[in-house]
Protein backbone atom coordinates (compact mmCIF):
# COMPACT_ATOMS: atom_id res chain seq x y z
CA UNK A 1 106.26 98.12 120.69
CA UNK A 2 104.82 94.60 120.76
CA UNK A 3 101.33 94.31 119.56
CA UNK A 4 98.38 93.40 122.17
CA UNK A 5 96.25 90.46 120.92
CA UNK A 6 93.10 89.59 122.16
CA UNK A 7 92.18 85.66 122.59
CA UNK A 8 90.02 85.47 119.21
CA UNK A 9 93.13 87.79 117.58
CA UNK A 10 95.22 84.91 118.64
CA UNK A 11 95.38 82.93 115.18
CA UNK A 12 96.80 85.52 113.03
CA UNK A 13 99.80 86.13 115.54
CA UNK A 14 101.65 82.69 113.48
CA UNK A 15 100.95 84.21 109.86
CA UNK A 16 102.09 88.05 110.99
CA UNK A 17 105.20 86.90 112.40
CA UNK A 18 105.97 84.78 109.32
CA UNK A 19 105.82 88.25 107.17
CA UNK A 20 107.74 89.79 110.05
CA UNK A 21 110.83 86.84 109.65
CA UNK A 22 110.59 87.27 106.06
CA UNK A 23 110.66 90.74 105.40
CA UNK A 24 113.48 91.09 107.92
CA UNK A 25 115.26 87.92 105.76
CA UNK A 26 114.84 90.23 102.47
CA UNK A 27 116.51 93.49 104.25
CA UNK A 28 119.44 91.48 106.24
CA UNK A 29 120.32 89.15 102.91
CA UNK A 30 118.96 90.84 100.17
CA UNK A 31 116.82 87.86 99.37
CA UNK A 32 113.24 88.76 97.12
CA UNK A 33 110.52 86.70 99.36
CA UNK A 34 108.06 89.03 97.84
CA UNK A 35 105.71 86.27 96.38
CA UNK A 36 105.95 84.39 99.70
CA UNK A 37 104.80 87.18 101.48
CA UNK A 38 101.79 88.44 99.10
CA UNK A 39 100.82 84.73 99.14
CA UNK A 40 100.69 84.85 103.48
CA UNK A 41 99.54 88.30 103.41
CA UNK A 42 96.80 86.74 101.25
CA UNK A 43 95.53 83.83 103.71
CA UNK A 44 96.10 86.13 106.26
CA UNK A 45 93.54 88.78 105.18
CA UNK A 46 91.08 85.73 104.43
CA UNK A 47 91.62 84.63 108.16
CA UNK A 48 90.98 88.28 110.21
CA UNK A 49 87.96 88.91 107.69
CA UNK A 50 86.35 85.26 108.25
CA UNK A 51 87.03 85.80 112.16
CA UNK A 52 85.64 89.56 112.43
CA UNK A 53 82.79 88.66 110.40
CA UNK A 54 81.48 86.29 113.10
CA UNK A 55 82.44 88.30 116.22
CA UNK A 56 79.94 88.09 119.47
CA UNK A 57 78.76 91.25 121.04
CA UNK A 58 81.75 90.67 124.17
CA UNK A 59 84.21 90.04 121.51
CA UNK A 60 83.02 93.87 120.27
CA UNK A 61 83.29 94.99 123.49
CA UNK A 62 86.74 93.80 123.94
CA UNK A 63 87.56 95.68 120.51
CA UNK A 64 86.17 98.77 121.96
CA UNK A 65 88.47 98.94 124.70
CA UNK A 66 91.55 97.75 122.50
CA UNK A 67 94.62 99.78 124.30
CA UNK A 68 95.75 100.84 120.92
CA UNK A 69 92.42 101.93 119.80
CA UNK A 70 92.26 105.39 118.77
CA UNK A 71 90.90 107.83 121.04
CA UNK A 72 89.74 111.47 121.46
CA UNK A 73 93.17 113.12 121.32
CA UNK A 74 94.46 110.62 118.76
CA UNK A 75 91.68 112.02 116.22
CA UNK A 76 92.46 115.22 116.68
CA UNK A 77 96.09 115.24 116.58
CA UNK A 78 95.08 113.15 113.50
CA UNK A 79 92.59 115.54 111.46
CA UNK A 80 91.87 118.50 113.59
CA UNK A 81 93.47 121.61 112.06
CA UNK A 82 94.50 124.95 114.48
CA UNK A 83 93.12 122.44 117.79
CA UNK A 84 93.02 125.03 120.82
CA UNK A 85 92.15 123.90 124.09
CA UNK A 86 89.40 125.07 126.54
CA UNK A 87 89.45 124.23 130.05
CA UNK A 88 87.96 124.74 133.29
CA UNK A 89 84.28 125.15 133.56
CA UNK A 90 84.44 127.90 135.65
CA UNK A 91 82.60 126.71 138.99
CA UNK A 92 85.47 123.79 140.40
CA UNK A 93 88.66 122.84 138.06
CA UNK A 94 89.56 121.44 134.81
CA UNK A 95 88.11 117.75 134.27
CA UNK A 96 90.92 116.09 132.39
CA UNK A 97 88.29 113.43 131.81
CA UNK A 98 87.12 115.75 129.09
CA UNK A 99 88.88 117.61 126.27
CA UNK A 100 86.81 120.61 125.07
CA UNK A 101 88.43 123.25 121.97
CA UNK A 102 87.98 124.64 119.00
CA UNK A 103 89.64 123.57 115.60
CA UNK A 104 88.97 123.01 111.99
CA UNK A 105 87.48 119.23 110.80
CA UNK A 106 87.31 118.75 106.86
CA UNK A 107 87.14 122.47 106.66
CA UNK A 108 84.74 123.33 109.02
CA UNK A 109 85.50 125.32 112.04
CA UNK A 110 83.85 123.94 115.05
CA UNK A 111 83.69 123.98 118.49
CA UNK A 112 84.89 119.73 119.93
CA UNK A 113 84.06 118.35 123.24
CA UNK A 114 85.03 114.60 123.47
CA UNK A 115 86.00 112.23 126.30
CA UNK A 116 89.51 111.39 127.11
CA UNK A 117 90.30 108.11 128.44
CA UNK A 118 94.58 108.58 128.56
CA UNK A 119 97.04 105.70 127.47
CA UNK A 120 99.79 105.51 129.45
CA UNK A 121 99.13 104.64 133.57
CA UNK A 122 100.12 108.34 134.94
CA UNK A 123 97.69 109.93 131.82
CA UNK A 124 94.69 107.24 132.63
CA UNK A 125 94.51 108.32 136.05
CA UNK A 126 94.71 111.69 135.31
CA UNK A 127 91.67 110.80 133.55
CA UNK A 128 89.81 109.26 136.10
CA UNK A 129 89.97 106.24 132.89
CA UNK A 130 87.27 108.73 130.67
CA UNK A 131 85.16 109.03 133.98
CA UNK A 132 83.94 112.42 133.92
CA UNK A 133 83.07 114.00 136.91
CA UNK A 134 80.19 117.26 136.90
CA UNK A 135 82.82 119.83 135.90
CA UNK A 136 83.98 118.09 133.19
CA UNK A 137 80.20 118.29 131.46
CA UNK A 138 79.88 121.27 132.82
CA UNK A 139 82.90 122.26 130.80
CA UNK A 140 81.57 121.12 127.98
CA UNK A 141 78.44 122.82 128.07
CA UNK A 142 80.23 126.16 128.69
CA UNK A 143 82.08 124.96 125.27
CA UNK A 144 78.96 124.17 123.47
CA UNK A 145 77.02 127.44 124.45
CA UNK A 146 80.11 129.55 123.20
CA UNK A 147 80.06 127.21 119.93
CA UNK A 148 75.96 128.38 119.89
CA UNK A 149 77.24 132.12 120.50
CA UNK A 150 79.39 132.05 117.58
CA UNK A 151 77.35 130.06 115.02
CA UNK A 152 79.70 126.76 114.89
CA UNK A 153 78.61 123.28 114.48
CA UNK A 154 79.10 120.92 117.96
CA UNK A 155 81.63 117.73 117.05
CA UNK A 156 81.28 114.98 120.22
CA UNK A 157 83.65 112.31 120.58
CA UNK A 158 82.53 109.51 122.51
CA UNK A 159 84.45 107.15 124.78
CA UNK A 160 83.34 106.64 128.26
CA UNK A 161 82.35 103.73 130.28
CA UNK A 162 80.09 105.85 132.27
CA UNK A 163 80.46 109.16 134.46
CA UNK A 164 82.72 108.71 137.57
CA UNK A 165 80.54 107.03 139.97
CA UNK A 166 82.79 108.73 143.05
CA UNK A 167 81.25 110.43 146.39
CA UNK A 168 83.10 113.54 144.98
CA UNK A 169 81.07 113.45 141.73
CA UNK A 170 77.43 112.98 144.00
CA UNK A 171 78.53 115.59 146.12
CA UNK A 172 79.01 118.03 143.05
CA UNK A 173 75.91 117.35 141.58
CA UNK A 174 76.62 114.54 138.57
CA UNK A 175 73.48 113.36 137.72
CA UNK A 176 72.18 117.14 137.36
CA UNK A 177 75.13 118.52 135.39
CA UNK A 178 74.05 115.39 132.73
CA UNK A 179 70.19 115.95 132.99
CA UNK A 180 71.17 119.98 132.66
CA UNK A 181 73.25 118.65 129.46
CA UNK A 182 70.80 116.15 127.94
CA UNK A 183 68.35 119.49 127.80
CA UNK A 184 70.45 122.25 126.86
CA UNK A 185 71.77 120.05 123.81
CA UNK A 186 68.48 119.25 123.15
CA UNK A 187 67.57 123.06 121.64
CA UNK A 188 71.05 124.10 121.48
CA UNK A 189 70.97 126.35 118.72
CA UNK A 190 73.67 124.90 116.12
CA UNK A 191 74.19 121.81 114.60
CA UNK A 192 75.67 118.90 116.64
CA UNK A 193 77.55 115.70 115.19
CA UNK A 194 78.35 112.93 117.55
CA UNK A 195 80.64 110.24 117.06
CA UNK A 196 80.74 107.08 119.16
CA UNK A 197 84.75 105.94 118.74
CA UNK A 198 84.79 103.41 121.28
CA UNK A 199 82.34 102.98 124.58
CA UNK A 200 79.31 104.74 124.90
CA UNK A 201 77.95 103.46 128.46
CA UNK A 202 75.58 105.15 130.83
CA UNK A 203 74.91 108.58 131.78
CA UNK A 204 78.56 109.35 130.81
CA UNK A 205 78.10 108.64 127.29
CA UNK A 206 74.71 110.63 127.18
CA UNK A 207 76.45 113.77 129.15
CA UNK A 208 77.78 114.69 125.43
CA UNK A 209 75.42 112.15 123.07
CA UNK A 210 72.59 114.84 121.93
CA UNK A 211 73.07 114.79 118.25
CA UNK A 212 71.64 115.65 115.16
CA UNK A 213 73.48 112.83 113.55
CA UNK A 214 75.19 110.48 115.75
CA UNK A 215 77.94 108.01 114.12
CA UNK A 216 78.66 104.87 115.69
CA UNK A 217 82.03 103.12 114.50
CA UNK A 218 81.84 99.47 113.07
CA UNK A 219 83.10 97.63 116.50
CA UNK A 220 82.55 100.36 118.92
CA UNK A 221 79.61 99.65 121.68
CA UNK A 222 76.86 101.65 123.01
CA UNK A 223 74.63 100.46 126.19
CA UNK A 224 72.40 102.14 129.42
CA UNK A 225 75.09 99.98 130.95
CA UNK A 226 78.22 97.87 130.61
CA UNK A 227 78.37 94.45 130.19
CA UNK A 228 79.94 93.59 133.88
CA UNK A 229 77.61 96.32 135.35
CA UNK A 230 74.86 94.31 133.86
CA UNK A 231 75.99 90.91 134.89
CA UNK A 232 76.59 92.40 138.18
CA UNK A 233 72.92 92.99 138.78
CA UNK A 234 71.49 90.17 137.29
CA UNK A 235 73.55 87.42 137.98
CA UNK A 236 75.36 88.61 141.59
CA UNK A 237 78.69 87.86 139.38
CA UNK A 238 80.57 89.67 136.54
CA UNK A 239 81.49 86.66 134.97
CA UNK A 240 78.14 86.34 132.89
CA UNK A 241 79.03 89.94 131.02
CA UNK A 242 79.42 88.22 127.85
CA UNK A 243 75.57 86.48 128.07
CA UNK A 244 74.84 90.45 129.30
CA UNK A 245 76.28 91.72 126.21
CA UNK A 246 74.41 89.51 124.25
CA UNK A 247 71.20 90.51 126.04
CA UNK A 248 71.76 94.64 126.14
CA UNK A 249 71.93 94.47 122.29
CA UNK A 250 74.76 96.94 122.43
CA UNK A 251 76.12 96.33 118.46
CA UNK A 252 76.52 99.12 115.85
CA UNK A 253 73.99 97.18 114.05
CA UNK A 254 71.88 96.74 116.60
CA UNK A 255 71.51 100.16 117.93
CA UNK A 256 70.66 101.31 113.78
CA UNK A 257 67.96 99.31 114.11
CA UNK A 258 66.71 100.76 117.30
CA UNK A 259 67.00 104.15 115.85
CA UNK A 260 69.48 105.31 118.21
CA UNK A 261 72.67 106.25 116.14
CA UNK A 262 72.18 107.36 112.16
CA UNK A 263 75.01 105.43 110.37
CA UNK A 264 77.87 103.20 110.87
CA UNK A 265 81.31 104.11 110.51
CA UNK A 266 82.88 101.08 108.51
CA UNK A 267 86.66 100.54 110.24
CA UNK A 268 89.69 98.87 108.63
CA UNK A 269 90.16 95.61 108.15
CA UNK A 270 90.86 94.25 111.56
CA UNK A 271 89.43 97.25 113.55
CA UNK A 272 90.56 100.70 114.06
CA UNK A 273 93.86 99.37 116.27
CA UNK A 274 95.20 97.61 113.13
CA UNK A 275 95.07 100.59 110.61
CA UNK A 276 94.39 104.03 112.98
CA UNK A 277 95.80 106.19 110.37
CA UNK A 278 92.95 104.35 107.33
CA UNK A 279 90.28 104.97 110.57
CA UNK A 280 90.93 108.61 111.15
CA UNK A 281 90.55 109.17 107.01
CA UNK A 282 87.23 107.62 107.14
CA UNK A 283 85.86 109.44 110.63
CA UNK A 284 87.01 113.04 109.09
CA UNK A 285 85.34 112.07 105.68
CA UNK A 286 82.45 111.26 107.33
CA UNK A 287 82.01 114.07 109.79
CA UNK A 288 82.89 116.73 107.57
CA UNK A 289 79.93 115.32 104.98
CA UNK A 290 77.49 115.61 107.87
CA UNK A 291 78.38 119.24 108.49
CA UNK A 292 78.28 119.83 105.30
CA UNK A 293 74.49 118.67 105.22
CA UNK A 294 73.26 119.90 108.59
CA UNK A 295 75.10 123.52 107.97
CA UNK A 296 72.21 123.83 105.20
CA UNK A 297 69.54 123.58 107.25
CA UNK A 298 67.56 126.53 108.80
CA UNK A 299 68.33 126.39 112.58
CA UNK A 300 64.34 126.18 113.64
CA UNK A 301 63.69 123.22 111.37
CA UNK A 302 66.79 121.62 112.47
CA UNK A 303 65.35 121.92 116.17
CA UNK A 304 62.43 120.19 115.01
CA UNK A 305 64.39 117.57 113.43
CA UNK A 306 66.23 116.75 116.36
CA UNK A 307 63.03 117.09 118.40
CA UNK A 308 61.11 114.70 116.42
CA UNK A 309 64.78 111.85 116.22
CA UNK A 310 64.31 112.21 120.08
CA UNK A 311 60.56 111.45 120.43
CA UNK A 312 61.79 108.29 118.00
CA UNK A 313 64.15 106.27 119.53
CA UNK A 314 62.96 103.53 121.46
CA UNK A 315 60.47 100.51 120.78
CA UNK A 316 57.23 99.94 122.29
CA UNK A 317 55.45 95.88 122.27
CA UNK A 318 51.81 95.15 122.00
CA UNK A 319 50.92 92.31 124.25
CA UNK A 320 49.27 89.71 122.25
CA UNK A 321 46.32 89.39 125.03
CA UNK A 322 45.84 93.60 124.23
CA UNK A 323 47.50 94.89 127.71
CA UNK A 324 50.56 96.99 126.32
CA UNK A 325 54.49 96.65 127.45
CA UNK A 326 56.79 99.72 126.21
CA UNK A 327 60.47 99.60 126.43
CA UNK A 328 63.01 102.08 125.21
C-alpha cells in the first residue's frame, strides 16, 4: 500500500524512493548497493529529525490524525494479551465508537476502555469517526465499575475529536453521561492509567481522561477544542486553525507544563505511522511501569492523590494593577 505523506513529509519522499530503486536493483541483479543505501539512509534520518524537530502545533495536529497512525484496536491487537470484548451498556445499544474489555498489558490484568476511530470507510462510519455518543461512555463506565468490583487497574486509550455532537446524542443525555463520568472516575476505587494516542478534544476526550497518570504521546494533541472548531468561533472561518492551534497551546510539551498530562511518550523517529510496531513497544513499557507503581499504593491515599492532581491543573494570573484573572 502506498504511503500517505503529509506536505512537510514531502522532502523525504525523493531519498525513500531512492532506497526503494536500490534495494529492488540488489534483489532483481544481485548487485551489493549496500553502502549506497546506508549512506541515503544516513541523510535521510538527518532530514526527518531536522524537520520533526521544528514542527508547528498544526503540523502536530496533522500527525495526530495520520491515517496510518496507530489506534485503539491496533494497540491491543499489538500488546494486549487474552483481549475480551464488552459491549452494550445496558440502557440503548453497543457504541462502536468505544471499545471496552478486559485483557492482560505487561502482565497486568486490567479492565480497557479506549476510543475507536475505524480505518477503512464502512469501519469509520460505524464509528461515528471516534464520536461517541452517551451509551458508548455509559459503556464504559459499566466497564470501569466492574474493573472497581474486581480490584483491576483502569487502562484509557484516547483518540477522539470530541463526543458526537448529533440531535440523537442531546436527546440521550451526552453531556450528563460525561459529567456522570468525569465524577465517578474521579473516586473510582482502582487505579486508572490514561493514554492520549492521538486526539484528545473536548468533552469526548474527558468522557474517559480521569487518570491517575495520564500519558500523552510525543505528536499526539490535546485541546477544550479543535483547531477548526476554534477558528470557527473566532475568526467566522476554519481556515485560521493553524494560528488556533498555535493559540490553544495543545502540544505534549505544552500541556506538561500546564500540569495536565504526567509524562510524554517519546515516538519513533518520524512519528508513530513510520515505525507502529517500535511505538506499541514503548506505550506497553510504559503503561505496564505505571501499574506497576500505582498498584502499590493504598487505594485511600491514591484517592487523595488524584484528588489533589485535579485541584492542580490549571493556571491562575495576577493582574499587575492587583485585580486577579484565573484561567484553566
Amino acid at each position: 500500500m502506498a504511503r500517505l505523506y503529509l506536505e512537510f513529509e514531502k522532502p523525504f519522499t525523493k531519498l525513500e524512493e531512492q532506497i526503494r530503486e536500490l534495494e529492488e536493483k540488489q534483489r532483481r541483479d544481485g548487485i551489493d548497493a549496500s553502502a549506497e543505501i546506508r549512506d541515503i539512509r544516513k541523510s535521510l534520518i538527518v532530514m526527518v529529525r531536522k524537520q520533526y524537530a521544528a514542527l508547528s502545533p498544526w503540523e502536530i495536529v496533522q500527525i495526530a490524525r495520520h491515517p496510518d497512525r496507530p489506534q485503539t484496536v491496533d494497540y491491543i491487537e499489538a500488546f494486549v494479551k487474552d483481549f475480551k470484548e464488552i459491549r452494550g451498556d445496558r440502557l440503548f445499544r453497543d457504541d462502536r465508537a468505544v471499545v471496552c474489555g478486559l485483557g492482560m498489558i505487561a502482565g497486568e490484568r486490567v479492565m480497557i476502555v479506549g476510543h475507536r476511530k475505524g480505518h477503512d470507510t464502512r469501519e469509520k462510519v460505524e464509528c461515528f469517526f471516534g464520536c461517541a455518543h452517551p451509551e458508548g461512555y455509559r459503556k464504559a463506565m459499566r466497564c470501569m465499575r466492574l474493573a472497581e468490583k474486581f480490584n483491576l487497574p483502569v487502562v484509557a486509550f484516547i483518540d477522539t475529536q470530541g463526543a458526537y455532537p448529533g440531535i440523537g446524542a442531546e436527546e440521550r443525555g451526552i453531556a450528563e453521561a460525561i459529567a456522570v463520568n468525569l465524577r465517578e472516575m474521579s473516586i473510582l476505587r482502582t487505579p486508572i492509567v490514561g493514554a492520549i494516542i492521538g486526539e484528545g478534544a473536548s468533552g469526548g476526550y474527558l468522557g474517559i481522561g480521569v487518570a491517575d497518570r495520564l500519558l500523552m504521546l510525543e505528536y499526539a494533541y490535546c485541546s477544550v477544542i479543535t483547531p477548526e472548531g476554534c477558528a470557527a468561533i473566532l475568526w467566522r472561518t476554519a481556515e485560521k486553525a493553524p494560528q488556533a492551534a498555535e493559540a490553544l497551546k495543545l502540544t505534549a510539551p505544552d500541556l506538561k507544563a500546564f500540569g495536565v498530562i504526567d509524562d510524554i511518550v517519546p515516538e519513533p523517529l518520524g512519528a508513530a505511522h513510520r515505525n507502529p510496531r517500535e511505538m506499541a513497544v514503548t506505550l506497553e513499557r510504559r503503561i505496564g511501569r505505571y501499574l506497576r507503581e500505582l498498584k502499590q499504593i493504598p487505594v485511600e491515599d491514591l484517592l487523595a492523590q488524584r484528588y489533589a492532581k485535579l485541584r492542580r491543573v490549571g493556571v491562575t494570573i495576577e493582574a499587575a494593577s492587583g485585580s486577579s484573572a484565573g484561567s484553566a
